[in-house]
PDB file of N, CA and C in Angstrom:
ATOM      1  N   UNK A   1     -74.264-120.783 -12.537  1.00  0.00           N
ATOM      2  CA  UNK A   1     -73.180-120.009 -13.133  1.00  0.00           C
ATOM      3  C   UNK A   1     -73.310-118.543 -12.709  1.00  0.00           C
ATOM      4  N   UNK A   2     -72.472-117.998 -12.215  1.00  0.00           N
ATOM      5  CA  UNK A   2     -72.339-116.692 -12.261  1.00  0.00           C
ATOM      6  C   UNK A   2     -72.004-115.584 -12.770  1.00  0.00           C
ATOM      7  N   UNK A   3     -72.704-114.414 -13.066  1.00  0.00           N
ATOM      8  CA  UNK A   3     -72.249-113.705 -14.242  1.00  0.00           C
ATOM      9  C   UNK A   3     -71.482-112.287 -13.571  1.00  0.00           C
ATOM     10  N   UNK A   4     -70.479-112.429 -14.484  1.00  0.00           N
ATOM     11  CA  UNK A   4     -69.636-111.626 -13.903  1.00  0.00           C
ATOM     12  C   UNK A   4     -69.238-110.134 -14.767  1.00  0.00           C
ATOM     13  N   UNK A   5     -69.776-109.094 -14.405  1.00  0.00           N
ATOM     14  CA  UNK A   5     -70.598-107.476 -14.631  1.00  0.00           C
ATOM     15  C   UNK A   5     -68.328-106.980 -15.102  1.00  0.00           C
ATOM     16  N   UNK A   6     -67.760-106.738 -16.024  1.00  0.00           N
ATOM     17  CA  UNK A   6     -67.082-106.016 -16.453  1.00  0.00           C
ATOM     18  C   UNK A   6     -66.583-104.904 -16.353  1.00  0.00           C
ATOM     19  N   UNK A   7     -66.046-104.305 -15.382  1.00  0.00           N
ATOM     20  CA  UNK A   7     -65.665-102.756 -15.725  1.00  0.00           C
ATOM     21  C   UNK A   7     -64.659-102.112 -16.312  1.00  0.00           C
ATOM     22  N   UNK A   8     -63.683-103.352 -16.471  1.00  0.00           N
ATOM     23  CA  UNK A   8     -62.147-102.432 -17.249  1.00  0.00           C
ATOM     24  C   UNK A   8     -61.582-104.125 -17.352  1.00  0.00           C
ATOM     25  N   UNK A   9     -60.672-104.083 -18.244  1.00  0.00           N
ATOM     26  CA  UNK A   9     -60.024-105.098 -19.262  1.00  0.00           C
ATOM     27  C   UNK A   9     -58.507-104.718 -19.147  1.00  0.00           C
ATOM     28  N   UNK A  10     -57.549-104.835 -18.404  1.00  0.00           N
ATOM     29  CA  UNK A  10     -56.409-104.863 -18.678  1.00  0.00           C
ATOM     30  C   UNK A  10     -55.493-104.809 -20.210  1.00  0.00           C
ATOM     31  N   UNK A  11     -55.564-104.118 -21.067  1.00  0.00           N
ATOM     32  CA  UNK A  11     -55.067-104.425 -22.342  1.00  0.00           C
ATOM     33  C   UNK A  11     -53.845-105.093 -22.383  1.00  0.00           C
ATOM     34  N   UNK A  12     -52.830-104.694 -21.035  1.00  0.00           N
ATOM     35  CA  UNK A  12     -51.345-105.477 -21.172  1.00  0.00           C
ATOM     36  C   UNK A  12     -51.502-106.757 -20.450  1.00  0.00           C
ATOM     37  N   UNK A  13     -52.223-107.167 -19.670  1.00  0.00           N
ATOM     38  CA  UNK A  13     -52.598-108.417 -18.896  1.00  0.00           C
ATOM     39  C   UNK A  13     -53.447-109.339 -18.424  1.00  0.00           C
ATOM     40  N   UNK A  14     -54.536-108.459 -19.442  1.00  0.00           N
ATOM     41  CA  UNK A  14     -56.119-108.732 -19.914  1.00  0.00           C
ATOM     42  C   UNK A  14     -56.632-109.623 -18.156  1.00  0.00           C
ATOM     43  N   UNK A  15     -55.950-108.912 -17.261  1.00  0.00           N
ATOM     44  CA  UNK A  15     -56.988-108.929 -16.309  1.00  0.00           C
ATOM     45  C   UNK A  15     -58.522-108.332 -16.256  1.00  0.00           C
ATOM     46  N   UNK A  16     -59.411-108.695 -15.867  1.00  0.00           N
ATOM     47  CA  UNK A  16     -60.663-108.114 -15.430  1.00  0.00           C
ATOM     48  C   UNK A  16     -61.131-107.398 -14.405  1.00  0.00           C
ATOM     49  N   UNK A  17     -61.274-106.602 -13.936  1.00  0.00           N
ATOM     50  CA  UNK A  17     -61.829-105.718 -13.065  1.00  0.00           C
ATOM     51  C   UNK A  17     -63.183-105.698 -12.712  1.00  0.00           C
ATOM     52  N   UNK A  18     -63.752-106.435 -12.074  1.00  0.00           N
ATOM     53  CA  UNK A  18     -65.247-106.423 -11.907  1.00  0.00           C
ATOM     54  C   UNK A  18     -65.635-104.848 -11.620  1.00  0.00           C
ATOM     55  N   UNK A  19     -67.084-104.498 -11.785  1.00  0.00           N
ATOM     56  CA  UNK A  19     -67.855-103.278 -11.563  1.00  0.00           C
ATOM     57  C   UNK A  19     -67.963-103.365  -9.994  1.00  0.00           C
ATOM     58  N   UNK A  20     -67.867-104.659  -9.417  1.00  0.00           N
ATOM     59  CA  UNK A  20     -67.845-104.253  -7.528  1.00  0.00           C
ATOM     60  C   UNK A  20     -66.288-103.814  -7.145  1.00  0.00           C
ATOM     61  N   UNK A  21     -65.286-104.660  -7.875  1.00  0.00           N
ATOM     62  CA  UNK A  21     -64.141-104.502  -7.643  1.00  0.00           C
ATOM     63  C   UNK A  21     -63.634-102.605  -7.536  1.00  0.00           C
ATOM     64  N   UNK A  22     -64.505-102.480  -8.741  1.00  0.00           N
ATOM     65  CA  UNK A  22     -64.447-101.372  -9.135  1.00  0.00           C
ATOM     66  C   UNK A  22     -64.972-100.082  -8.498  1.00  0.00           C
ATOM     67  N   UNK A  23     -66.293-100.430  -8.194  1.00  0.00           N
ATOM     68  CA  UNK A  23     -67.196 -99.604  -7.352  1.00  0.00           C
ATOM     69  C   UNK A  23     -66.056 -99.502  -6.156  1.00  0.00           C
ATOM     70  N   UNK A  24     -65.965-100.788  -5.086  1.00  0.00           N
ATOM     71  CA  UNK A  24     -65.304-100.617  -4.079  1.00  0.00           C
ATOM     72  C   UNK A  24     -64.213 -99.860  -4.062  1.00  0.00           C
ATOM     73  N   UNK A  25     -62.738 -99.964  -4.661  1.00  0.00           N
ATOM     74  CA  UNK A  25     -61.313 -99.189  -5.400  1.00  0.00           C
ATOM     75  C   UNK A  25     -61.920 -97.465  -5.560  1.00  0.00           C
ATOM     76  N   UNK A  26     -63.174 -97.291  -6.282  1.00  0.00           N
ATOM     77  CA  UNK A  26     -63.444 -96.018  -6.264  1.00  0.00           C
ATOM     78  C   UNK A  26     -64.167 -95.417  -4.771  1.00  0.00           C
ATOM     79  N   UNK A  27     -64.302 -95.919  -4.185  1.00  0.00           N
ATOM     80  CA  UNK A  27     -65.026 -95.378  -2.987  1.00  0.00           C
ATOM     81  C   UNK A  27     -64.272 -95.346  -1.768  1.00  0.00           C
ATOM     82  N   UNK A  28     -63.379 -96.360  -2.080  1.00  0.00           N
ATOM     83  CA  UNK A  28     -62.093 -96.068  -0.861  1.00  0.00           C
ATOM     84  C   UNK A  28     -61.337 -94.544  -1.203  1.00  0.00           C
ATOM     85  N   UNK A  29     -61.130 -94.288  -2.243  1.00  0.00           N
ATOM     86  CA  UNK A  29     -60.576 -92.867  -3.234  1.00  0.00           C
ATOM     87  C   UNK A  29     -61.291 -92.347  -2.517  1.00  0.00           C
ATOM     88  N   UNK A  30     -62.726 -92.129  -2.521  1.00  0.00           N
ATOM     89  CA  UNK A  30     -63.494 -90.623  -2.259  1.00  0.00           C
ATOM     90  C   UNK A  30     -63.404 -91.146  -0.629  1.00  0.00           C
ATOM     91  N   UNK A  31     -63.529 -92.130  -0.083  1.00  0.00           N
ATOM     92  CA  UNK A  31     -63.442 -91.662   1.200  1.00  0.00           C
ATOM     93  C   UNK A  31     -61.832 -91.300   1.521  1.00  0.00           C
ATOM     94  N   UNK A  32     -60.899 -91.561   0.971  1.00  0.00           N
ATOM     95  CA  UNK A  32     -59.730 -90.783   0.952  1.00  0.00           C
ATOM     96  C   UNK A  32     -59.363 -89.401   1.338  1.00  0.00           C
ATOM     97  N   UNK A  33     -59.689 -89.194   0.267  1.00  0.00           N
ATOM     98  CA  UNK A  33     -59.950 -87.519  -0.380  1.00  0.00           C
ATOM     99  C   UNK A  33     -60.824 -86.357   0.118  1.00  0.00           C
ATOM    100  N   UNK A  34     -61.947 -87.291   1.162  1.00  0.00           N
ATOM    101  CA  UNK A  34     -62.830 -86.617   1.677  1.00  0.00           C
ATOM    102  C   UNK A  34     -62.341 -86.110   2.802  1.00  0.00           C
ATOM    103  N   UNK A  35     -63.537 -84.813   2.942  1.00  0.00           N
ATOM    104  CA  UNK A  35     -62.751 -83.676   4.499  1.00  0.00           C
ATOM    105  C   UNK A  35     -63.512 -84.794   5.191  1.00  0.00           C
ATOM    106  N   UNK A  36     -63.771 -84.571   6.717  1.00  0.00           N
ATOM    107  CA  UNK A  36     -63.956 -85.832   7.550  1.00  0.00           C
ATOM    108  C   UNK A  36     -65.290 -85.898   7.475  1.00  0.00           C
ATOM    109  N   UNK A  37     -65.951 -84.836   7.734  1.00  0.00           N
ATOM    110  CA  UNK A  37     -67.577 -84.940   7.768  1.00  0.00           C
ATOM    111  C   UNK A  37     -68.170 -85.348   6.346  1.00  0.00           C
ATOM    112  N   UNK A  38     -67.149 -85.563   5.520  1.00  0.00           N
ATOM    113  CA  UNK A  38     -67.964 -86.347   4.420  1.00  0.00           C
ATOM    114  C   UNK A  38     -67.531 -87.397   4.187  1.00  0.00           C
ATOM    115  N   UNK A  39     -66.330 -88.089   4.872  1.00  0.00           N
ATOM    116  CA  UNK A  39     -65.846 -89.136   4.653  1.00  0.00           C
ATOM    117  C   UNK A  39     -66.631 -90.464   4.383  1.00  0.00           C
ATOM    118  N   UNK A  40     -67.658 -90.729   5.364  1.00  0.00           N
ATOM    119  CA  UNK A  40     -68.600 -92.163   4.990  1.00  0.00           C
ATOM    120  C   UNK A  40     -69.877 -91.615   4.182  1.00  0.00           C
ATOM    121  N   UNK A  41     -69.991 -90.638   4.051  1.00  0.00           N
ATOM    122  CA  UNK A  41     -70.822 -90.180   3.008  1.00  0.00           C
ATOM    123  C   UNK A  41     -70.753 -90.537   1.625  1.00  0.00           C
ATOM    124  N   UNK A  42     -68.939 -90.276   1.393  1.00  0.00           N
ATOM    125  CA  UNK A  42     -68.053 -90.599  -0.048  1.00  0.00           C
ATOM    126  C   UNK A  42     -67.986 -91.803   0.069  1.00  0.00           C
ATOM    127  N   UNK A  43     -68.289 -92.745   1.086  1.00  0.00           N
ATOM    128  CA  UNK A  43     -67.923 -94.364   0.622  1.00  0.00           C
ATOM    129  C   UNK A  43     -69.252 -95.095   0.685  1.00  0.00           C
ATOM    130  N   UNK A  44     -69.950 -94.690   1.013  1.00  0.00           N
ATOM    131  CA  UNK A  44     -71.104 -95.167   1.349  1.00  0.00           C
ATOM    132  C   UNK A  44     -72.008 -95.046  -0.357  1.00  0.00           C
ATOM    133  N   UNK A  45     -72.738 -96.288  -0.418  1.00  0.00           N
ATOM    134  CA  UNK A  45     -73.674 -96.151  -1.692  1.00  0.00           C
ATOM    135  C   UNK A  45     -72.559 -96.535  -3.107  1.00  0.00           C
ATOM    136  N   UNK A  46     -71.618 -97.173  -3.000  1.00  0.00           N
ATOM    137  CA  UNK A  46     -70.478 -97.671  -3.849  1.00  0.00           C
ATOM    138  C   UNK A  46     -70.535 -96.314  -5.121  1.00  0.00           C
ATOM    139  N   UNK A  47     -69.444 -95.109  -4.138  1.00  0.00           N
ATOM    140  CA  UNK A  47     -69.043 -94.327  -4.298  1.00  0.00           C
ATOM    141  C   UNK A  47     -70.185 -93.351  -5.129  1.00  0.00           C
ATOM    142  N   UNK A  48     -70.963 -92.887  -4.403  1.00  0.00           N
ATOM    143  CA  UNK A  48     -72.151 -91.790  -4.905  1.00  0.00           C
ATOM    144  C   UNK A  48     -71.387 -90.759  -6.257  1.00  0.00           C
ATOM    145  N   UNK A  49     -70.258 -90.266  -5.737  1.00  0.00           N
ATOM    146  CA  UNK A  49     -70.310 -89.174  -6.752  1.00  0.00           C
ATOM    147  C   UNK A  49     -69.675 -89.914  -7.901  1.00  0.00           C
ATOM    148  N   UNK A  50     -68.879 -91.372  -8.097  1.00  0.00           N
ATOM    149  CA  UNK A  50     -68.747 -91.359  -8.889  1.00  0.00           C
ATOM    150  C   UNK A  50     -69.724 -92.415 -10.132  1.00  0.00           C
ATOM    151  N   UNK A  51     -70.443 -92.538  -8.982  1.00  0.00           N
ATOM    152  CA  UNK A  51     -71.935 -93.202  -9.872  1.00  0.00           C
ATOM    153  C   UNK A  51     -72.520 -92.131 -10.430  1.00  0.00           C
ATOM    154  N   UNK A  52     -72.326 -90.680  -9.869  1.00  0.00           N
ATOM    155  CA  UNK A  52     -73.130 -89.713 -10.553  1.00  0.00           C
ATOM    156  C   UNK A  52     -72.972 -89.070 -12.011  1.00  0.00           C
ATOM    157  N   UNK A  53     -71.181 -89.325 -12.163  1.00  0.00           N
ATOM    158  CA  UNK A  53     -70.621 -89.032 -13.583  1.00  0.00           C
ATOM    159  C   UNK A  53     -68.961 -88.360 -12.998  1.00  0.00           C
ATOM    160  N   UNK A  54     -68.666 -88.069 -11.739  1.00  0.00           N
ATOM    161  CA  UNK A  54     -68.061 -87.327 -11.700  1.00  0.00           C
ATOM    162  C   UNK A  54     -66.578 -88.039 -11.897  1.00  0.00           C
ATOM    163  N   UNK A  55     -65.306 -87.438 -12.195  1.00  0.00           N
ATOM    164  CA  UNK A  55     -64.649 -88.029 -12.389  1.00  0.00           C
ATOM    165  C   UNK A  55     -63.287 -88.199 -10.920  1.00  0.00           C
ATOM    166  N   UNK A  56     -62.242 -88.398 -10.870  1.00  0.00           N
ATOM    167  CA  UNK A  56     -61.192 -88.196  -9.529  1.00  0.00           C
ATOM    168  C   UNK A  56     -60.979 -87.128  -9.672  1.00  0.00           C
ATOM    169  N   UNK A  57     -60.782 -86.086 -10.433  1.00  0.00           N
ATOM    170  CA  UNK A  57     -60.256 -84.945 -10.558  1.00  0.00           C
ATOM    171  C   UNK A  57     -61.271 -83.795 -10.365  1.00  0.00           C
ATOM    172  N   UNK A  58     -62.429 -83.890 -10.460  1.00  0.00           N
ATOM    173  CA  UNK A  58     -63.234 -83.386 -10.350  1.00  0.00           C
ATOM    174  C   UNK A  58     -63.735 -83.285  -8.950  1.00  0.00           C
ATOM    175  N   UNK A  59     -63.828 -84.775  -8.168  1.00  0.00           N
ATOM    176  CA  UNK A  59     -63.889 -84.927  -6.649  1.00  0.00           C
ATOM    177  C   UNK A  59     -62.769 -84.383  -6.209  1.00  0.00           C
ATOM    178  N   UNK A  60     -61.585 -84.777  -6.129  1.00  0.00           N
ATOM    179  CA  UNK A  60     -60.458 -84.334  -5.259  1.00  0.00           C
ATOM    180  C   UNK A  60     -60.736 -82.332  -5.698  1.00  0.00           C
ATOM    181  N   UNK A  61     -60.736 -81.985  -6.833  1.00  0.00           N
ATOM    182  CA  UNK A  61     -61.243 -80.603  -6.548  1.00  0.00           C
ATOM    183  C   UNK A  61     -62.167 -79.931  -5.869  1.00  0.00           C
ATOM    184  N   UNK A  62     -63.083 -80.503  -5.988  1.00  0.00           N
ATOM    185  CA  UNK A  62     -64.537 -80.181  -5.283  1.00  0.00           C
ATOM    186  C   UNK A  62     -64.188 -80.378  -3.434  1.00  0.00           C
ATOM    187  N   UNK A  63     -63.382 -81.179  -3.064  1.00  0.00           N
ATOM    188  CA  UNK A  63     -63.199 -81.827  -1.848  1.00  0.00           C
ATOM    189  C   UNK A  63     -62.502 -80.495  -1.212  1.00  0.00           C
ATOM    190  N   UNK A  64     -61.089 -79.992  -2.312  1.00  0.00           N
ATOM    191  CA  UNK A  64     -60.464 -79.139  -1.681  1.00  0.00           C
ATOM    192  C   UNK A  64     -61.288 -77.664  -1.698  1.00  0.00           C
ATOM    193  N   UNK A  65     -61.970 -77.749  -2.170  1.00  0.00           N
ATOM    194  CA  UNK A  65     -62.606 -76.202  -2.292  1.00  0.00           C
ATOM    195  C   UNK A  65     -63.048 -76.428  -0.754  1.00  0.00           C
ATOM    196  N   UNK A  66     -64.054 -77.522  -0.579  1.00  0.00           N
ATOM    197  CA  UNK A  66     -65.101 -77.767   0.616  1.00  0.00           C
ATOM    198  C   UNK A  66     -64.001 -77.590   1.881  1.00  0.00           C
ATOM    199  N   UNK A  67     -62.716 -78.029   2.104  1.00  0.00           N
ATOM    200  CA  UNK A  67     -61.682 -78.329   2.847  1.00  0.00           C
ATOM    201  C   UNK A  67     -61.407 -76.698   3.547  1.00  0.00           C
ATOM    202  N   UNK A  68     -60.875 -76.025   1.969  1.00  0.00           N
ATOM    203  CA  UNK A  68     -60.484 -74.756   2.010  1.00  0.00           C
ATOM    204  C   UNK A  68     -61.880 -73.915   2.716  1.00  0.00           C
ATOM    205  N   UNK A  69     -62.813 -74.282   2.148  1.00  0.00           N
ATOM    206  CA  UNK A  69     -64.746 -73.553   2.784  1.00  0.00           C
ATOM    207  C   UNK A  69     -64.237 -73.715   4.287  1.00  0.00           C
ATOM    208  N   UNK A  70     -64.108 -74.843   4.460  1.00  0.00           N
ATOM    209  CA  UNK A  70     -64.347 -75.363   6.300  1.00  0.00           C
ATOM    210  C   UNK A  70     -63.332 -74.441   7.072  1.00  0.00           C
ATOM    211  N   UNK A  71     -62.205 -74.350   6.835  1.00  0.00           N
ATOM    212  CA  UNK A  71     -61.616 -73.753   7.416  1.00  0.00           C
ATOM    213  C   UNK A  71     -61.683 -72.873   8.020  1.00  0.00           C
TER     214      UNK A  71
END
């Protein structure tokens, strides 16, 4: 049997969202969002910053500061 790790519950369609489903969906985001030289950095490690606590809004900010830096 396989056990299957929870990350979000659909309340209107009580779908399930696995934590890989999940991990993966968030790490495509940060490699999104990322300037290029951090792009596989942000996807790599099923999404580092947001295993760290950080939230989308917080990355996509942080991204544009770094964006705006590079320039």
């Amino acid at each position: 049997m396989e056990i299957v790790y929870k990350a979000h519950i659909n309340e209107a369609t009580k779908q399930i969202q696995t934590v890989k489903e999940h991990s993966e969906n968030t790490a495509g985001w940060c490699r999104k969002f990322a300037i290029p030289v951090l792009k596989d950095f942000m996807y790599d490690g099923d999404s580092a910053p947001h295993t760290l606590g950080f939230t989308f809004d917080k990355c996509k900010a942080i991204w544009l500061l770094l964006k705006i830096a590079a320039a």
